[in-house]
Protein backbone atom coordinates (compact mmCIF):
# COMPACT_ATOMS: atom_id res chain seq x y z
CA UNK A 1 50.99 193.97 -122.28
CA UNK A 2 47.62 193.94 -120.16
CA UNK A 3 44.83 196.33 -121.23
CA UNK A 4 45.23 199.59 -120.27
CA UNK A 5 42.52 200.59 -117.35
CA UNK A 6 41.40 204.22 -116.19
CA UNK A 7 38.98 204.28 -113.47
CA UNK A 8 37.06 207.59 -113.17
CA UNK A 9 35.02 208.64 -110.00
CA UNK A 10 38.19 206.77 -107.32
CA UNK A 11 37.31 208.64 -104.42
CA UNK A 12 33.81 207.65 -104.05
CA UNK A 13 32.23 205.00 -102.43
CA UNK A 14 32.05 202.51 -105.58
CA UNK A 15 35.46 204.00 -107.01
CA UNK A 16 37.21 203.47 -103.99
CA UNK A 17 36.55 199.92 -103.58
CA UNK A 18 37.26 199.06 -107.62
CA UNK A 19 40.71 200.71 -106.56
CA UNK A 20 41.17 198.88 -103.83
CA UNK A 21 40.44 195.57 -105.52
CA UNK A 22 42.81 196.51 -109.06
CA UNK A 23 45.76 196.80 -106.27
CA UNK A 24 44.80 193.91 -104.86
CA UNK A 25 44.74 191.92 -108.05
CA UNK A 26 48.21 193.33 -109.13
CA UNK A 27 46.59 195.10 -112.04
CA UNK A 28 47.63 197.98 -113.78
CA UNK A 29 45.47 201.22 -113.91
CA UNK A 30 45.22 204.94 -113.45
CA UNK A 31 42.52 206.68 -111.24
CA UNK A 32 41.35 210.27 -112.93
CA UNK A 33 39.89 212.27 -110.33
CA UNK A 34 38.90 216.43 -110.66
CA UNK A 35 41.30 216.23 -107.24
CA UNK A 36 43.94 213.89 -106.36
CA UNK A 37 43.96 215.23 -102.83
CA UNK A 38 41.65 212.52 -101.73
CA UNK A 39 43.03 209.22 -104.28
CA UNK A 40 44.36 206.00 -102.03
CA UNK A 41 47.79 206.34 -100.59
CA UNK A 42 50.36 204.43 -103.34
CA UNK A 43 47.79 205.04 -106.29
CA UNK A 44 48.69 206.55 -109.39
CA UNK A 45 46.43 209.46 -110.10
CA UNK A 46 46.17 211.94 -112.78
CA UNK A 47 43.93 215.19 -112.85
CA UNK A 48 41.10 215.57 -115.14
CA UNK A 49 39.35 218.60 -116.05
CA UNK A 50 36.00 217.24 -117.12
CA UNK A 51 35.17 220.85 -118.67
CA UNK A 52 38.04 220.60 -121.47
CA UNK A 53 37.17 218.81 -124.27
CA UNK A 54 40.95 218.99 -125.50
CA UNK A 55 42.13 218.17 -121.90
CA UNK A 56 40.43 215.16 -122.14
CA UNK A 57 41.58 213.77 -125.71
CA UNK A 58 44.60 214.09 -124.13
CA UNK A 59 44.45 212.20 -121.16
CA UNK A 60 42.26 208.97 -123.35
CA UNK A 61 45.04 208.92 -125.47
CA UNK A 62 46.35 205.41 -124.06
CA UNK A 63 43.91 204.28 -122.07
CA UNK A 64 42.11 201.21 -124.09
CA UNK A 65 38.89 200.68 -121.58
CA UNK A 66 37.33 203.54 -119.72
CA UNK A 67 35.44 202.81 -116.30
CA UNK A 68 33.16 205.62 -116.26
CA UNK A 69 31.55 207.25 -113.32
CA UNK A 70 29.79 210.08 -113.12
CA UNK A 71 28.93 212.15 -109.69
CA UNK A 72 25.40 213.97 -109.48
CA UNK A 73 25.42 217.08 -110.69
CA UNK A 74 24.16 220.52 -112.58
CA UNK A 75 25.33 219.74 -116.35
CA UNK A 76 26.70 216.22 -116.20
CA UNK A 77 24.84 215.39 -119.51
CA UNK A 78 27.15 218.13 -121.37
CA UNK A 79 29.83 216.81 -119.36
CA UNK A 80 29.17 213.26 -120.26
CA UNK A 81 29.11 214.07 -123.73
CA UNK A 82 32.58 215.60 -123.55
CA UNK A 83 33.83 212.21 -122.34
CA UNK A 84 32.00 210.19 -125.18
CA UNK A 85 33.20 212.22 -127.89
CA UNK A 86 37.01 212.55 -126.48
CA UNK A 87 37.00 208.80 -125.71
CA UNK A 88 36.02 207.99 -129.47
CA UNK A 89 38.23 210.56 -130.71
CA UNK A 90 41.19 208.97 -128.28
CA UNK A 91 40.31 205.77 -129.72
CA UNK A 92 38.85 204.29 -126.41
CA UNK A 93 37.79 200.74 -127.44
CA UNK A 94 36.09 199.96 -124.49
CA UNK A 95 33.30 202.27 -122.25
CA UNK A 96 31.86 200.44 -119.13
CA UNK A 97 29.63 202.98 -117.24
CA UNK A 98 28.20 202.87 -113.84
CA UNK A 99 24.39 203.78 -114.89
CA UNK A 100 21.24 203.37 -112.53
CA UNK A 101 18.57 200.57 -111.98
CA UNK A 102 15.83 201.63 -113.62
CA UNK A 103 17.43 203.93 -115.89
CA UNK A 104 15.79 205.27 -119.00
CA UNK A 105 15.20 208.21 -120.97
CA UNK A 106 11.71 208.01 -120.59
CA UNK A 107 11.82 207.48 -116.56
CA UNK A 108 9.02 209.62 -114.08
CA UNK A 109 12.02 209.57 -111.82
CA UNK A 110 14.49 212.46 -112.38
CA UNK A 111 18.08 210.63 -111.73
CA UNK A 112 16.77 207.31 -113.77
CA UNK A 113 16.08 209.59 -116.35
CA UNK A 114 19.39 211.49 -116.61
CA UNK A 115 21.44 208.42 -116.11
CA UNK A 116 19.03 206.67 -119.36
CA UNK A 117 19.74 209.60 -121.47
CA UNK A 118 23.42 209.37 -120.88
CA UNK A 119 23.43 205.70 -121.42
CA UNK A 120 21.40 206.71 -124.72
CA UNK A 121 24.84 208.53 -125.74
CA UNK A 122 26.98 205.83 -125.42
CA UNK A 123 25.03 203.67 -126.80
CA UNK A 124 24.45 205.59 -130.28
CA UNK A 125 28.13 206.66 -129.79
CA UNK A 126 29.76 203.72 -131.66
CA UNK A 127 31.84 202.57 -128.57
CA UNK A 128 31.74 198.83 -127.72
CA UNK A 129 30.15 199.61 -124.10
CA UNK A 130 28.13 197.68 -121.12
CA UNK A 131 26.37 198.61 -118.37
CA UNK A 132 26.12 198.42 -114.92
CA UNK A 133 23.49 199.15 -113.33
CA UNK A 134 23.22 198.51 -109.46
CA UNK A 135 20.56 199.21 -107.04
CA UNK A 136 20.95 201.65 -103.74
CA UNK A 137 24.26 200.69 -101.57
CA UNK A 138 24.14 199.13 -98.43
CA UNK A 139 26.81 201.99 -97.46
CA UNK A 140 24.61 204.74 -97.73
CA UNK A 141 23.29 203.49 -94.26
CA UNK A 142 26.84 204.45 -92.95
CA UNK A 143 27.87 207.62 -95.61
CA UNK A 144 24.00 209.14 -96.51
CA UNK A 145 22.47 208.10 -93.12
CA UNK A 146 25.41 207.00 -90.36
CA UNK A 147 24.57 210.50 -88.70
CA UNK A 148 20.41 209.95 -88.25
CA UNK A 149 21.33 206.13 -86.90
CA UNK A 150 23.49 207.62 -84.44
CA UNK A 151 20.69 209.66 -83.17
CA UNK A 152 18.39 206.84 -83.41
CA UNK A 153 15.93 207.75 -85.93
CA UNK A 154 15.65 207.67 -89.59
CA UNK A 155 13.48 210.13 -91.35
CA UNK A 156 12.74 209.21 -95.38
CA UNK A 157 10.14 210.03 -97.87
CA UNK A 158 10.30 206.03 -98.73
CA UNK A 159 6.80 205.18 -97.35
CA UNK A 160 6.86 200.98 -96.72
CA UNK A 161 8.90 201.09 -100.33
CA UNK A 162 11.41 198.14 -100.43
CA UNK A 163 15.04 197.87 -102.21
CA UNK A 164 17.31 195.09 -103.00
CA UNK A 165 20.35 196.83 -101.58
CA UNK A 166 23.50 195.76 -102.77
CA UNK A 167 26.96 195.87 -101.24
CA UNK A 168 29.37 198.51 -103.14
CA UNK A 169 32.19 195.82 -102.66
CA UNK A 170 30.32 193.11 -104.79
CA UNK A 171 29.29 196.07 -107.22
CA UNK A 172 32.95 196.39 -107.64
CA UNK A 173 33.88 192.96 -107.74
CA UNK A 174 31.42 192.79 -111.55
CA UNK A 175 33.12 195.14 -112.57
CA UNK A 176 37.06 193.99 -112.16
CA UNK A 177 35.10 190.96 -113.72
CA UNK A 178 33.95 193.26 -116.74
CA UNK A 179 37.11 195.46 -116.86
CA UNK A 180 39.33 192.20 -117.24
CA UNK A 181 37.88 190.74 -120.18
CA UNK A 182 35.32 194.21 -120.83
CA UNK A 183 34.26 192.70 -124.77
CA UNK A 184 33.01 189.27 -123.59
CA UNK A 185 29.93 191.74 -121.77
CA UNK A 186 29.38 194.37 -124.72
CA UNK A 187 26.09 195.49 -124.76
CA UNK A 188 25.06 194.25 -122.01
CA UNK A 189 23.28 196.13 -119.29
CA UNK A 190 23.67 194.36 -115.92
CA UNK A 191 21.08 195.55 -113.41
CA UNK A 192 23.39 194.22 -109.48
CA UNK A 193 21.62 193.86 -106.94
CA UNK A 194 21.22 192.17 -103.21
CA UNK A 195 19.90 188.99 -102.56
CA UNK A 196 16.40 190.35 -101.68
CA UNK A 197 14.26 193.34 -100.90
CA UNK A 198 14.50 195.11 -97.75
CA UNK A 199 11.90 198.01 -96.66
CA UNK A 200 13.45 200.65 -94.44
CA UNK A 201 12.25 199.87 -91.15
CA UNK A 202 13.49 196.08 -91.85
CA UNK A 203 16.92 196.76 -92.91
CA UNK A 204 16.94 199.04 -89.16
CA UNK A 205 15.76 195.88 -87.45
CA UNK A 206 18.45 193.96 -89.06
CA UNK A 207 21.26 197.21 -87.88
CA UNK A 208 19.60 197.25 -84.86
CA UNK A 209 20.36 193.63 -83.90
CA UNK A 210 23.87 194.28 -84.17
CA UNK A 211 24.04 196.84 -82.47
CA UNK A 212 21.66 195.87 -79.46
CA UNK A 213 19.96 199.36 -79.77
CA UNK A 214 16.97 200.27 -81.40
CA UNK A 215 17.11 202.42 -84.49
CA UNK A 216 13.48 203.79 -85.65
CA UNK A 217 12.24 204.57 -89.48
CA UNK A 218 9.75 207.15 -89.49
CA UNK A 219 8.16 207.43 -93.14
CA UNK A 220 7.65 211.56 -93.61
CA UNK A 221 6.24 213.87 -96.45
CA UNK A 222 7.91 215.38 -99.51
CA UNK A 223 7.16 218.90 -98.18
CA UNK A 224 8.76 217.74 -94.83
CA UNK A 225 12.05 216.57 -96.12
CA UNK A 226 12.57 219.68 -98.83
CA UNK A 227 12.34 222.23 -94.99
CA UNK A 228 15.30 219.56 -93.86
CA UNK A 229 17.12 219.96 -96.60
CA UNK A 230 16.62 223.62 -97.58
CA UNK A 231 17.82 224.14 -94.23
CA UNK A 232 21.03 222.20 -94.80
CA UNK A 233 21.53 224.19 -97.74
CA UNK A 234 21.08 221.86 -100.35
CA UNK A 235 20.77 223.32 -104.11
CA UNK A 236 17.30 222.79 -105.99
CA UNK A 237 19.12 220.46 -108.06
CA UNK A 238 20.34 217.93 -105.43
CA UNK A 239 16.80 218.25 -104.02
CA UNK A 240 14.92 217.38 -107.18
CA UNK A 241 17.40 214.11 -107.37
CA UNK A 242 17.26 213.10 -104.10
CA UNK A 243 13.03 213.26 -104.55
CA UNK A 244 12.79 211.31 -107.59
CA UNK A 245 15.33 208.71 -105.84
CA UNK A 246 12.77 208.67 -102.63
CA UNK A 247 9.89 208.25 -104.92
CA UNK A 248 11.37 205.57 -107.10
CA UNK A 249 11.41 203.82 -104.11
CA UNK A 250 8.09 204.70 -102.47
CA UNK A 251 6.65 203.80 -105.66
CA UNK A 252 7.45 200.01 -105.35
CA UNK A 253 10.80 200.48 -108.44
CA UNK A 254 13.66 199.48 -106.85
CA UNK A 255 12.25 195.85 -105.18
CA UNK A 256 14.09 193.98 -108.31
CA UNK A 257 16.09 191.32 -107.74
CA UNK A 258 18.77 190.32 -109.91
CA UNK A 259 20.71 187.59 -110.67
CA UNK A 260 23.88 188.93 -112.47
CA UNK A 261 26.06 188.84 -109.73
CA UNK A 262 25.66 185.65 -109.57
CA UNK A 263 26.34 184.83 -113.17
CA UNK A 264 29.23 186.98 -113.31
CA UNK A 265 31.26 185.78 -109.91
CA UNK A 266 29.13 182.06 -109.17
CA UNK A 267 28.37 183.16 -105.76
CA UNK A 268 25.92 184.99 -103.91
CA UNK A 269 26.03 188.37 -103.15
CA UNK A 270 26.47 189.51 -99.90
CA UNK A 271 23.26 189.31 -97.84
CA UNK A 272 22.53 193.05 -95.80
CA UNK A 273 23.17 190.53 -92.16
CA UNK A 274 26.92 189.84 -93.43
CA UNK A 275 26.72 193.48 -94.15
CA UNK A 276 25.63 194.58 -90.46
CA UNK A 277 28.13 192.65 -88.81
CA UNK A 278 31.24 193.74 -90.67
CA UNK A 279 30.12 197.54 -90.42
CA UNK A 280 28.35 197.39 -87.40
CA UNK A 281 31.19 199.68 -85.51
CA UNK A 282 29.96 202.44 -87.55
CA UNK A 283 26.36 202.73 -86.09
CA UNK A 284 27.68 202.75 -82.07
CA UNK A 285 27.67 205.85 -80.55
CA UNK A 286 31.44 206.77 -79.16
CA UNK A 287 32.87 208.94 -76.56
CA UNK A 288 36.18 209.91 -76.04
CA UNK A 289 37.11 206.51 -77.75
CA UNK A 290 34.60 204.94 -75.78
CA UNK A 291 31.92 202.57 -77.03
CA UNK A 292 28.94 203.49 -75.29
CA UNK A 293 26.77 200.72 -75.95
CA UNK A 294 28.12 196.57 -75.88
C-alpha cells in the first residue's frame, strides 16, 4: 500500500494542477477543500473545517503526508497552528508546505513574513517537513491581471523590479516529485523558480508578441493603487499583502534564480515564451466567440 496523500488548497491555481497531475500519475489521494463545490470533476474530496481543531484530528487520522496550502487571509497563523498540532496529534509523518520565496520571520515584507513565521511552526513542530518555496506564477498574468491585458494596460506598484516567474505546472511537478518519496527532501527548503528574471514591461513584450497587440506596463504609486483597490472593495488586510508583495518586488527581492527544479526533475523549467504561446488565447480580446485580433 502507497503512502497515503491529502492535498489541501485543490481549487487554486497551484492545487489544481498537483490534482491534475496525481490523476494523471494513477496515484491515490484526497483533496480537502473548505468547499467541494469547486474540486475537479471525478476527484475525491472531503470537507475541512479549518476552524475545528477536533474536526481536523479527525480528518489526519490516515493520511501519512500532508501537502499543505494555505490561502491569504485574516488569522491564517492561528489557523496554521490548528493544522500543525492536529497533524502531529493524527500522527502525520510527513508536512510539505507551499511557503514563499523570501520567506522569513524577520522579512520588511508583510506576506514573506507571515509565510516565515508559519514555516517557523513547522519547523519547531517535530514533523519531518520541507519546503517549497516558489517565486510569483506566470498565471497570475491570466488569473490576477488577464482583465488589465485585455484592456491593454497594466498598472503595478513594481517600479523596473524584476521576477523569475515560474510556471504553476512545474511548481507542481516538484512537488508530485516530493510527495512520492516526501523523506528523501526533509528539511529542505526549495526556493522554484523560472529560468530567469523578467521586469514587467518585458514579460508584456514577450505576451505582446503572441498576441500581435501591444500591451503597456505603466509603473504607479502606492497611494495610487490603495484608491484602485479601496474602490474594488478590497479589505485592509488584502491591501497590506498585496503592498508588501509589490514592494518585495520593486525592491529588487524576487530577481533569484534557482536551480531546484532542475535538480529535482533534470530539465529546465519552462521558459515565460513556452508560457505565452500555450496561454496566449487568454490575452485576445473576444466577441460573440469571435477573436478580434489574428
Amino acid at each position: 500500500m502507497g503512502l497515503r496523500v491529502m492535498i489541501t488548497g485543490p481549487t487554486g491555481t497551484l492545487g489544481q494542477e498537483l490534482v491534475r497531475k496525481f490523476k494523471r500519475a494513477g496515484l491515490p489521494f484526497v483533496a480537502a477543500s473548505r468547499s467541494l463545490e469547486r474540486l475537479p470533476e471525478g476527484v475525491r474530496g472531503l470537507q475541512l473545517d479549518y476552524g475545528n481543531s477536533l474536526i481536523l484530528e479527525q480528518a489526519f487520522r490516515d493520511v501519512d503526508v500532508l501537502f499543505f496550502l494555505q490561502p491569504l487571509m485574516p488569522g491564517m497563523r492561528d489557523e496554521a497552528l490548528r493544522v500543525i498540532k492536529a497533524a502531529r496529534a493524527s500522527g502525520v509523518e510527513f508536512i510539505l508546505k507551499v511557503s514563499e520565496m523570501g520567506a522569513s520571520k524577520d522579512s520588511p515584507y508583510l506576506y514573506q513574513r507571515l509565510h516565515g513565521e508559519i514555516d517557523d511552526m513547522l519547523v519547531h513542530s517535530g514533523i519531518p517537513y520541507a519546503l517549497l518555496k516558489p517565486s510569483s506564477y506566470m498565471q497570475n498574468f491570466i488569473h490576477g491581471y488577464g482583465d488589465a491585458l485585455l484592456q491593454g494596460t497594466l498598472f503595478l506598484p513594481e517600479g523596473e523590479g524584476r521576477t523569475a516567474y515560474v510556471d504553476a505546472r512545474d511548481v507542481a511537478d516538484v512537488a508530485l516529485e516530493i510527495l512520492k518519496r516526501p523523506w528523501s527532501y526533509e528539511k529542505r527548503h526549495l526556493d522554484i523558480t523560472g529560468e530567469r528574471a523578467l521586469s514587467n514591461a518585458e514579460a508584456l513584450v514577450l505576451i505582446s508578441n503572441q498576441i500581435h497587440r501591444r500591451i503597456s506596463y505603466v509603473p504607479i504609486t502606492e497611494e495610487a493603487a490603495i484608491k484602485t483597490w479601496q474602490r474594488a472593495g478590497m479589505n485592509d488586510f488584502q491591501m497590506e499583502v498585496r503592498l508588501s508583495l509589490h514592494r518585495a518586488i520593486r525592491e529588487g527581492r524576487t530577481d533569484h534564480v534557482s536551480m531546484s527544479y532542475q535538480e529535482i526533475t533534470g530539465r529546465p523549467p519552462l521558459s515565460f515564451e513556452q508560457f505565452c504561446r500555450e496561454m496566449k488565447s487568454f490575452w485576445i480580446p473576444r466577441r460573440e466567440g469571435l477573436e478580434l485580433w489574428p
